[in-house]
Protein backbone atom coordinates (compact mmCIF):
# COMPACT_ATOMS: atom_id res chain seq x y z
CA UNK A 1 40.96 -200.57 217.54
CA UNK A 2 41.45 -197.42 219.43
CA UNK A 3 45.25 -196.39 219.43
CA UNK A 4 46.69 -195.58 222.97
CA UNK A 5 46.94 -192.02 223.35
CA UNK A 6 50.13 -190.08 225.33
CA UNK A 7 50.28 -186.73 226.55
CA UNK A 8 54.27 -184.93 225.94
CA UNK A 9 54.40 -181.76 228.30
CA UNK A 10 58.23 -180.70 228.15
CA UNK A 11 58.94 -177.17 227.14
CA UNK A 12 62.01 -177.92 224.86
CA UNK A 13 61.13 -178.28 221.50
CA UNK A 14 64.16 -180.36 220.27
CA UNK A 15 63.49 -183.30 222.94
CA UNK A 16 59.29 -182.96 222.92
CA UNK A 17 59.43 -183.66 219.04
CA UNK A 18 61.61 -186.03 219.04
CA UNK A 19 59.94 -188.15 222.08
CA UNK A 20 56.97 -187.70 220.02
CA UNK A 21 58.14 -189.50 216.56
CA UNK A 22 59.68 -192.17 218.87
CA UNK A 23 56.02 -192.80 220.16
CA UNK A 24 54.37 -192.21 216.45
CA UNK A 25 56.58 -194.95 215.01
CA UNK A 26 55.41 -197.66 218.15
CA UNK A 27 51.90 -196.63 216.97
CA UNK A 28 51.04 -194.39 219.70
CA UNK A 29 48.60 -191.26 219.22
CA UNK A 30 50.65 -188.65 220.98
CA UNK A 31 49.68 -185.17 222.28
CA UNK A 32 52.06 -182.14 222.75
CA UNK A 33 51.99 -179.58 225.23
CA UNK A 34 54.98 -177.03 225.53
CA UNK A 35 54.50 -175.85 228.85
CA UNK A 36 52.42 -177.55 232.58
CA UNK A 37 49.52 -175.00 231.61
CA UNK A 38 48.60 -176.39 228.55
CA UNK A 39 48.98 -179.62 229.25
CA UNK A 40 46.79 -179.73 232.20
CA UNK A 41 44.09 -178.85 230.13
CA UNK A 42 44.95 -181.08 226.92
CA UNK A 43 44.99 -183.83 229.93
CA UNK A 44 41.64 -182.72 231.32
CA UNK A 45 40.13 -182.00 227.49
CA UNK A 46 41.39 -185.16 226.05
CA UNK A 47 42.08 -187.78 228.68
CA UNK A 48 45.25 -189.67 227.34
CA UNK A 49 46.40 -193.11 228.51
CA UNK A 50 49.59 -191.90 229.58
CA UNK A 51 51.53 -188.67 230.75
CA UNK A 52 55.10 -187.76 230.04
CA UNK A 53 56.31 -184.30 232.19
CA UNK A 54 59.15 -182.68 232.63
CA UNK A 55 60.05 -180.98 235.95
CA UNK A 56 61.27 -177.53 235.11
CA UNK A 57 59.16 -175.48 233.09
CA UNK A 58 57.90 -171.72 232.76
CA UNK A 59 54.33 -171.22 233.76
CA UNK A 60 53.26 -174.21 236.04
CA UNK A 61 56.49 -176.82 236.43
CA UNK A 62 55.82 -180.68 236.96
CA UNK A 63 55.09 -180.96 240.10
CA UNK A 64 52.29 -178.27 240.00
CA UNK A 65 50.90 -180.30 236.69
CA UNK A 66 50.97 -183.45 238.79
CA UNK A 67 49.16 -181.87 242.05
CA UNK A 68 45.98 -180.26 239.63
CA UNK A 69 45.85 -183.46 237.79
CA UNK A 70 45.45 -185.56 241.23
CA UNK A 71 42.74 -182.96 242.31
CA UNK A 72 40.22 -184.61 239.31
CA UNK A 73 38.91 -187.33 239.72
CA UNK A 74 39.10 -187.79 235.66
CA UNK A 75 42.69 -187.55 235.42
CA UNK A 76 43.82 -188.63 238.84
CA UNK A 77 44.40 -192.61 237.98
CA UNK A 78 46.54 -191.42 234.23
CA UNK A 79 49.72 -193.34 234.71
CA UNK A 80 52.51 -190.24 235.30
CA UNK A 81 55.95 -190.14 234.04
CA UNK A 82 58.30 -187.52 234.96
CA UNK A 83 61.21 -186.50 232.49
CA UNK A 84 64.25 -184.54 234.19
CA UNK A 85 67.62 -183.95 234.16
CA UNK A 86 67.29 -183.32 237.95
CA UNK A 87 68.00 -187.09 239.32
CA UNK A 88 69.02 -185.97 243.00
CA UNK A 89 66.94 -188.78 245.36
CA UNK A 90 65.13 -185.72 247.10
CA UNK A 91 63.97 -184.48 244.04
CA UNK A 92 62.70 -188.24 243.14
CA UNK A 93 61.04 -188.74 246.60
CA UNK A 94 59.10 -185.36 246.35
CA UNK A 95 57.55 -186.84 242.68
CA UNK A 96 56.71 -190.02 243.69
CA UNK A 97 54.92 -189.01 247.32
CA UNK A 98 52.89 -187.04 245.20
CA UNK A 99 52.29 -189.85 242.69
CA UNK A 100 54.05 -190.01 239.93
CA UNK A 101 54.44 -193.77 238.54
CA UNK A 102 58.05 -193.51 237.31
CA UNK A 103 60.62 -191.45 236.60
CA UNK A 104 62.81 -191.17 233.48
CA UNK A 105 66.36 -189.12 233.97
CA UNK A 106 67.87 -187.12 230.49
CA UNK A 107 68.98 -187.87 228.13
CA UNK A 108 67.26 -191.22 227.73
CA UNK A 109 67.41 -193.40 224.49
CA UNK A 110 64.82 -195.05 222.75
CA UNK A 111 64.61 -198.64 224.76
CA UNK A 112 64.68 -196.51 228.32
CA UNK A 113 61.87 -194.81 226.90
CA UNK A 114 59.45 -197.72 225.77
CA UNK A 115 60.18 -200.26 228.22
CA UNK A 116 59.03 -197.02 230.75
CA UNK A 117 55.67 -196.53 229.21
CA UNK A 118 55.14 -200.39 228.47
CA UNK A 119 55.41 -201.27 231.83
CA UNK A 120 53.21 -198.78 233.37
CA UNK A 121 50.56 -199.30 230.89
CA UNK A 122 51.20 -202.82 231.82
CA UNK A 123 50.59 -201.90 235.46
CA UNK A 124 47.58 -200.19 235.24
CA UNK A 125 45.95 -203.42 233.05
CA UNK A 126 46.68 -205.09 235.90
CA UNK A 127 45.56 -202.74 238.28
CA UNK A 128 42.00 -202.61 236.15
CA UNK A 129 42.20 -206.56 236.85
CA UNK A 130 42.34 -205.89 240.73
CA UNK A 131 39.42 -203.30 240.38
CA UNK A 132 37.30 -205.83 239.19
CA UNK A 133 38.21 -208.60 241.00
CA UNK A 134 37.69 -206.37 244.39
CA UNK A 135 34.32 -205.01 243.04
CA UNK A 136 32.72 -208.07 242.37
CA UNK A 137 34.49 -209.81 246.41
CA UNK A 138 32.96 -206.30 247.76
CA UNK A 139 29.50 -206.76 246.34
CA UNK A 140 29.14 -208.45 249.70
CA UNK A 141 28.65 -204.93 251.52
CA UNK A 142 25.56 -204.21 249.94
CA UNK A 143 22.03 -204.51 250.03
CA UNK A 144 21.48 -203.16 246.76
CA UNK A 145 23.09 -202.05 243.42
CA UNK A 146 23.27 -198.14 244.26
CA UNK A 147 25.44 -198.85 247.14
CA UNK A 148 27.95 -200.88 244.86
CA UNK A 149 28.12 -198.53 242.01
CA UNK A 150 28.97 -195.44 244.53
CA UNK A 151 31.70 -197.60 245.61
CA UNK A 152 32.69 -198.17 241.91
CA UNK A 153 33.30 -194.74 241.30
CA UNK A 154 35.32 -193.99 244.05
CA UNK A 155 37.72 -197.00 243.93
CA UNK A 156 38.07 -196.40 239.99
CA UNK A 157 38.65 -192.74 241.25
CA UNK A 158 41.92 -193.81 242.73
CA UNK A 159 45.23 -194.91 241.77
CA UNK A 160 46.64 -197.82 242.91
CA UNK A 161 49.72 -197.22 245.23
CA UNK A 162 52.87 -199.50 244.70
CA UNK A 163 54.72 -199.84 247.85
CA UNK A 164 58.17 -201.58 248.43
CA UNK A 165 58.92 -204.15 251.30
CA UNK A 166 59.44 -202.18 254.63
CA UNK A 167 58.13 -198.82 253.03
CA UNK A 168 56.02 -196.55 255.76
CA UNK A 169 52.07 -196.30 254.62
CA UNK A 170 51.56 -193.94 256.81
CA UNK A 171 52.71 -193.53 260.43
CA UNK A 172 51.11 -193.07 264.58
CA UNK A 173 49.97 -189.80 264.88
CA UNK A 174 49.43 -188.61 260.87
CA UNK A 175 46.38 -187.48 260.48
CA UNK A 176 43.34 -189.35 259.34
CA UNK A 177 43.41 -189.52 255.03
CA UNK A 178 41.27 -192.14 254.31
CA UNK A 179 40.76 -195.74 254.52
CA UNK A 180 43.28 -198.39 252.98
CA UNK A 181 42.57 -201.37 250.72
CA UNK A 182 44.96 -203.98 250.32
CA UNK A 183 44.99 -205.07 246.33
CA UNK A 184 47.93 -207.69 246.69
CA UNK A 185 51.06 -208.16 249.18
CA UNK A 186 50.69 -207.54 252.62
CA UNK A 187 50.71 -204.72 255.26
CA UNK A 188 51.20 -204.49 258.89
CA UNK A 189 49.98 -202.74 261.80
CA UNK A 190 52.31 -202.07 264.76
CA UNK A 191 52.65 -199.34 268.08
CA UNK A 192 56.44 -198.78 269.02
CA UNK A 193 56.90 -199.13 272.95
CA UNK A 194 59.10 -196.39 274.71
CA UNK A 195 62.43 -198.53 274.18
CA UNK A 196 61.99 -199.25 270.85
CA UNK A 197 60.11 -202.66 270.73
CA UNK A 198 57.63 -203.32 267.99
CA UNK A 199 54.22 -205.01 269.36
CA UNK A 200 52.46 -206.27 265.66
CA UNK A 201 48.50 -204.87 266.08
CA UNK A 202 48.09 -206.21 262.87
CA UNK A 203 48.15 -208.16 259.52
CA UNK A 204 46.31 -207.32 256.39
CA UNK A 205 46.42 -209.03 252.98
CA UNK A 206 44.70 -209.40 249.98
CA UNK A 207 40.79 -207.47 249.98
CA UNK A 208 41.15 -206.55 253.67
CA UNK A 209 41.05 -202.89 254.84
CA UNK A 210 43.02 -200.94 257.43
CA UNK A 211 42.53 -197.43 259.27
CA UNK A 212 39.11 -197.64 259.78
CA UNK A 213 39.45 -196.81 263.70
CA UNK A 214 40.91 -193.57 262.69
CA UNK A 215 38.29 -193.10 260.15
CA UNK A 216 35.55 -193.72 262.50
CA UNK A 217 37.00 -191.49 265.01
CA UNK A 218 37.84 -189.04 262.89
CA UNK A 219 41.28 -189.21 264.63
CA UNK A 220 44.91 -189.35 264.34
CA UNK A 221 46.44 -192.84 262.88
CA UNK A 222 46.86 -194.73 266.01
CA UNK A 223 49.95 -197.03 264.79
CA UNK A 224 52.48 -196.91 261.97
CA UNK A 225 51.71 -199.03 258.73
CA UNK A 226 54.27 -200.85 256.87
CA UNK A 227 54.04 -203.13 254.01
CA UNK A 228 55.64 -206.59 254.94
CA UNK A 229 56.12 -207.17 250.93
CA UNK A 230 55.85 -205.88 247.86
CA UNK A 231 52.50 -204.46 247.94
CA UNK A 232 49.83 -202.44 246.42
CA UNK A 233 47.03 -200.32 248.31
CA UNK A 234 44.42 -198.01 247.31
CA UNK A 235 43.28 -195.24 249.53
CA UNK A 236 39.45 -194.63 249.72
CA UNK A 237 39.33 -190.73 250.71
CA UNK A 238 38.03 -189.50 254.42
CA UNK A 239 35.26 -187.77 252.88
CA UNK A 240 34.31 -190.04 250.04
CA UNK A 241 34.15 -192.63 252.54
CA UNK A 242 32.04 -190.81 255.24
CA UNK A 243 29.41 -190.01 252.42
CA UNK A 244 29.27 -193.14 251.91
CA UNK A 245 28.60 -194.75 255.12
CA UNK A 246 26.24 -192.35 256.19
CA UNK A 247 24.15 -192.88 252.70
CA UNK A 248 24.18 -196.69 252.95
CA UNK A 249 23.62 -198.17 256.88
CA UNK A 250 24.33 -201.81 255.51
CA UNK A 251 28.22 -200.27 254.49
CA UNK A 252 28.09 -199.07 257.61
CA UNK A 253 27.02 -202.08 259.53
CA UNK A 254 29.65 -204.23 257.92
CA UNK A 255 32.69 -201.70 258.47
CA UNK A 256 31.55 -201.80 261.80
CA UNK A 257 31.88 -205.93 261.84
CA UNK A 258 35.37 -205.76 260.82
CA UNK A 259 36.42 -203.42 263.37
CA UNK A 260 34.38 -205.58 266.32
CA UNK A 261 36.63 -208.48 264.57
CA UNK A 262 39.99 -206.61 264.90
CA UNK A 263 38.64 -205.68 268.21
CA UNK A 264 38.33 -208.96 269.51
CA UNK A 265 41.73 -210.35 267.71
CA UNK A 266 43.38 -207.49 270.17
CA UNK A 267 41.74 -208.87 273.16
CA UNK A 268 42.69 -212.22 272.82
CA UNK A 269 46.62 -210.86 272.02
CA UNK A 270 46.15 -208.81 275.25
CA UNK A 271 44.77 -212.30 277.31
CA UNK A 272 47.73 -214.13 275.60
CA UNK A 273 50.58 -211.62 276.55
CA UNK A 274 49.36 -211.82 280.32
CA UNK A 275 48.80 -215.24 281.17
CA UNK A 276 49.96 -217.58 278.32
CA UNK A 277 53.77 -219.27 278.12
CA UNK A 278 55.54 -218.01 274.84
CA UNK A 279 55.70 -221.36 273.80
CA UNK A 280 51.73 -221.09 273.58
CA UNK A 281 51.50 -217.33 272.31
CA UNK A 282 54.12 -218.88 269.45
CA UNK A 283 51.77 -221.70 269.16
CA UNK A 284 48.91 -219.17 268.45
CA UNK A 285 50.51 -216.38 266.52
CA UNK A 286 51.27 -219.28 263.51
CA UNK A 287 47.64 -220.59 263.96
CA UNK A 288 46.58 -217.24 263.47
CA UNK A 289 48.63 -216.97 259.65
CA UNK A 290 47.38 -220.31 258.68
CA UNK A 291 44.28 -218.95 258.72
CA UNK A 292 45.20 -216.56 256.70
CA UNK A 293 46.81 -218.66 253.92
CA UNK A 294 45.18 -221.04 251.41
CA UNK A 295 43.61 -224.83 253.13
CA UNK A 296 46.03 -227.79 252.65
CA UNK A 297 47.34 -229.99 254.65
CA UNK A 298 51.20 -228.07 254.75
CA UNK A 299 51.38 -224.49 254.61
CA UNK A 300 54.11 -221.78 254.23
CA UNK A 301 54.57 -218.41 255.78
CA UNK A 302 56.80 -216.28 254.46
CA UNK A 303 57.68 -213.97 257.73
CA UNK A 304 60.29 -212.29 259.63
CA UNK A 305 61.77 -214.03 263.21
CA UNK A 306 60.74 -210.09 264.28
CA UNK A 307 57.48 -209.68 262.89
CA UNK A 308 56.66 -213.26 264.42
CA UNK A 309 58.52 -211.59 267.79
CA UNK A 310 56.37 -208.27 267.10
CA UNK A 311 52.74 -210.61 267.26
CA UNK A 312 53.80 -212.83 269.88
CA UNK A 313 55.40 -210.42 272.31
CA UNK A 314 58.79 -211.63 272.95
CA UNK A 315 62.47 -211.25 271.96
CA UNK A 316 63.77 -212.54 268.33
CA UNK A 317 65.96 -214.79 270.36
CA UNK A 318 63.00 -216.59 272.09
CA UNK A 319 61.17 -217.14 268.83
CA UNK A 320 64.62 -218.42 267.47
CA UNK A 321 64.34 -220.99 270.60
CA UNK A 322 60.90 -222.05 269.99
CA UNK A 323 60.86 -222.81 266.38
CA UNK A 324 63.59 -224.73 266.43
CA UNK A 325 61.54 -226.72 269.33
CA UNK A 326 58.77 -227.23 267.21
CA UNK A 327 60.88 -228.34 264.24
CA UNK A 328 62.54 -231.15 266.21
CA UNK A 329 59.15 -231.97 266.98
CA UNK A 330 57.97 -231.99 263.59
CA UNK A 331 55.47 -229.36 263.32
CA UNK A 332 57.43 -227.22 261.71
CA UNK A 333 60.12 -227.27 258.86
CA UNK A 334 62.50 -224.04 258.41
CA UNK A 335 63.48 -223.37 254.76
CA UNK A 336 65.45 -220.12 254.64
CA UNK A 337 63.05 -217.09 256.34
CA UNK A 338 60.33 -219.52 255.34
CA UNK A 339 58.00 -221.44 257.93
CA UNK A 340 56.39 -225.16 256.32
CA UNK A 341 53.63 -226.12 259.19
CA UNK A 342 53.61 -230.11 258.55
CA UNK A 343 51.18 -230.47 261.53
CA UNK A 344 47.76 -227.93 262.26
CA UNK A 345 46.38 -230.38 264.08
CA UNK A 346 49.55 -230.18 266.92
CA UNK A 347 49.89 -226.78 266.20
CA UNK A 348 45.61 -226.36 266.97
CA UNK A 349 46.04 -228.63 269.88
CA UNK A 350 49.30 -226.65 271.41
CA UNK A 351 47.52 -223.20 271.28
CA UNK A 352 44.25 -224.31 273.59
């Protein structure tokens, strides 16, 4: 069996060697690079599993290793450790917007060090598990097998973006960078009126994409993404993505569908905010997540009073008012921030 190989790119000998035996004794194949030149190129030449970096070195310093090793395709997805001594949260923030996985802060012992590198090479199993699983639901799109592998290669391309609960995707008015694939967790869509109120635009989960207005348009991000959860996306480039759909019509045709779907679903919010009574729009907006959740005869939403506010249109207050309606009337049962829906047949019958 093929050991796991991991690339060492720290310019101090003393803490580079020593890393390295630490990894040699777990049974790792390790690489050594003393400076961000040579390791981009031992990373390029060789591939490893895994990257350790530090931040400050002569030459080319971490973050310039980190930007060249995004730019290839080959090396772009390599799970990306930084070591420093540097552990000011700016300095943090600029690694991880540019992609690094994790960060480790020196000096760092032995059991900092492996449970770092076992649980990103942990996450990216995982992550290959996602791949496949979104391949095989995506097969869908096309007509035939070129279409599919072209889509293959730029999804495996990619690394897989963890995002915390409430963390910005990206926000109205950024420009266009690709479109966004939602691998687990969810993500919301939402405009920001001129006092501050949040109207939800929408919901994604698990397989569904978002941005593709922007993409089509080839224009600005039209309203700020958030994840509503832990989440993780992947972002299919601009110009990947425009290859694509002007190779293969049927991609096309069915990127197209999903946008005449979100379409409509805005339409019908629009018709709802104008002449239905919030206790109706309420009625709606938790018809709407059921549909998004697994059949059974009760369901449970895990959602905010103000994203529920943010879809229906109206002050946190009034959705306060309204649930607690509908659980004295039993179609609803409040467990914490969690929403059981005993009756869809009431709650069906309420929203027409």
């Amino acid at each position: 069996m093929k050991k796991i190989q991991i690339l060492i790119i720290e310019d101090n000998d003393d803490i580079r060697e020593s890393t390295a035996e630490i990894l040699e004794l777990a049974n790792y194949e390790v690489l050594q690079a003393s400076n961000g030149r040579i390791g981009v190129e031992l990373a390029g030449t060789h591939l490893p599993d895994l990257i350790l970096c530090d931040i400050m070195m002569p030459e080319l310093d971490g973050y310039g290793v980190l930007y060249l090793l995004n730019k290839n395709e080959k090396t772009a997805a390599t799970p990306f450790i930084f070591l420093t001594a540097k552990a000011e949260r700016l300095d943090m923030r600029k690694g991880m917007e540019m992609g690094a996985d994790d960060y480790l802060t020196k000096p760092f012992d032995d059991v900092e060090l492996m449970n770092a590198i076992e649980s990103r090479l942990s996450k990216k199993e995982k992550q290959q598990h996602f791949y496949s699983q979104s391949l095989e639901k995506l097969s869908a799109l096309f007509s035939n097998t070129s279409g599919l592998q072209e889509l293959e290669k730029i999804i495996a391309a990619r690394k897989v973006r963890a995002i915390k609960k409430k963390q910005i995707v990206y926000y109205e008015g950024d420009n266009v960078s690709g479109v966004y694939l939602v691998m687990q967790g969810k993500v919301k869509t939402f405009k920001l009126s001129e006092d501050g109120r949040e109207l939800l635009t929408g919901m994604y989960g698990h397989e569904e994409y978002f941005g593709i207005t922007s993409l089509l348009l080839n224009a600005p991000y039209t309203e700020t993404a958030e994840a509503m959860e832990d989440s993780t996306v992947c972002m299919l480039p601009k110009d990947l993505m425009e290859d694509l759909l002007h190779r293969y019509p049927d991609v096309a045709r069915q990127f197209i569908e999903i946008l005449s779907n979100n379409l409509q679903e805005k339409e019908e919010q629009l018709l709802q905010l104008a002449y239905h009574s919030v206790r109706k729009r309420m009625a709606e907006v938790l018809a709407r997540l059921c549909k998004q959740e697994q059949e059974g005869t009760e369901l449970t939403l895990r959602i905010s009073r103000d994203n529920l506010a943010a879809m229906a249109g109206m002050a946190t207050e009034t959705v306060s008012r309204i649930l607690s309606d509908f659980k004295d009337e039993g179609i609803i049962e409040r467990k914490g921030s969690q929403i059981v829906i005993l009756d869809q047949v009431r709650l069906q019958q309420m929203k027409n």
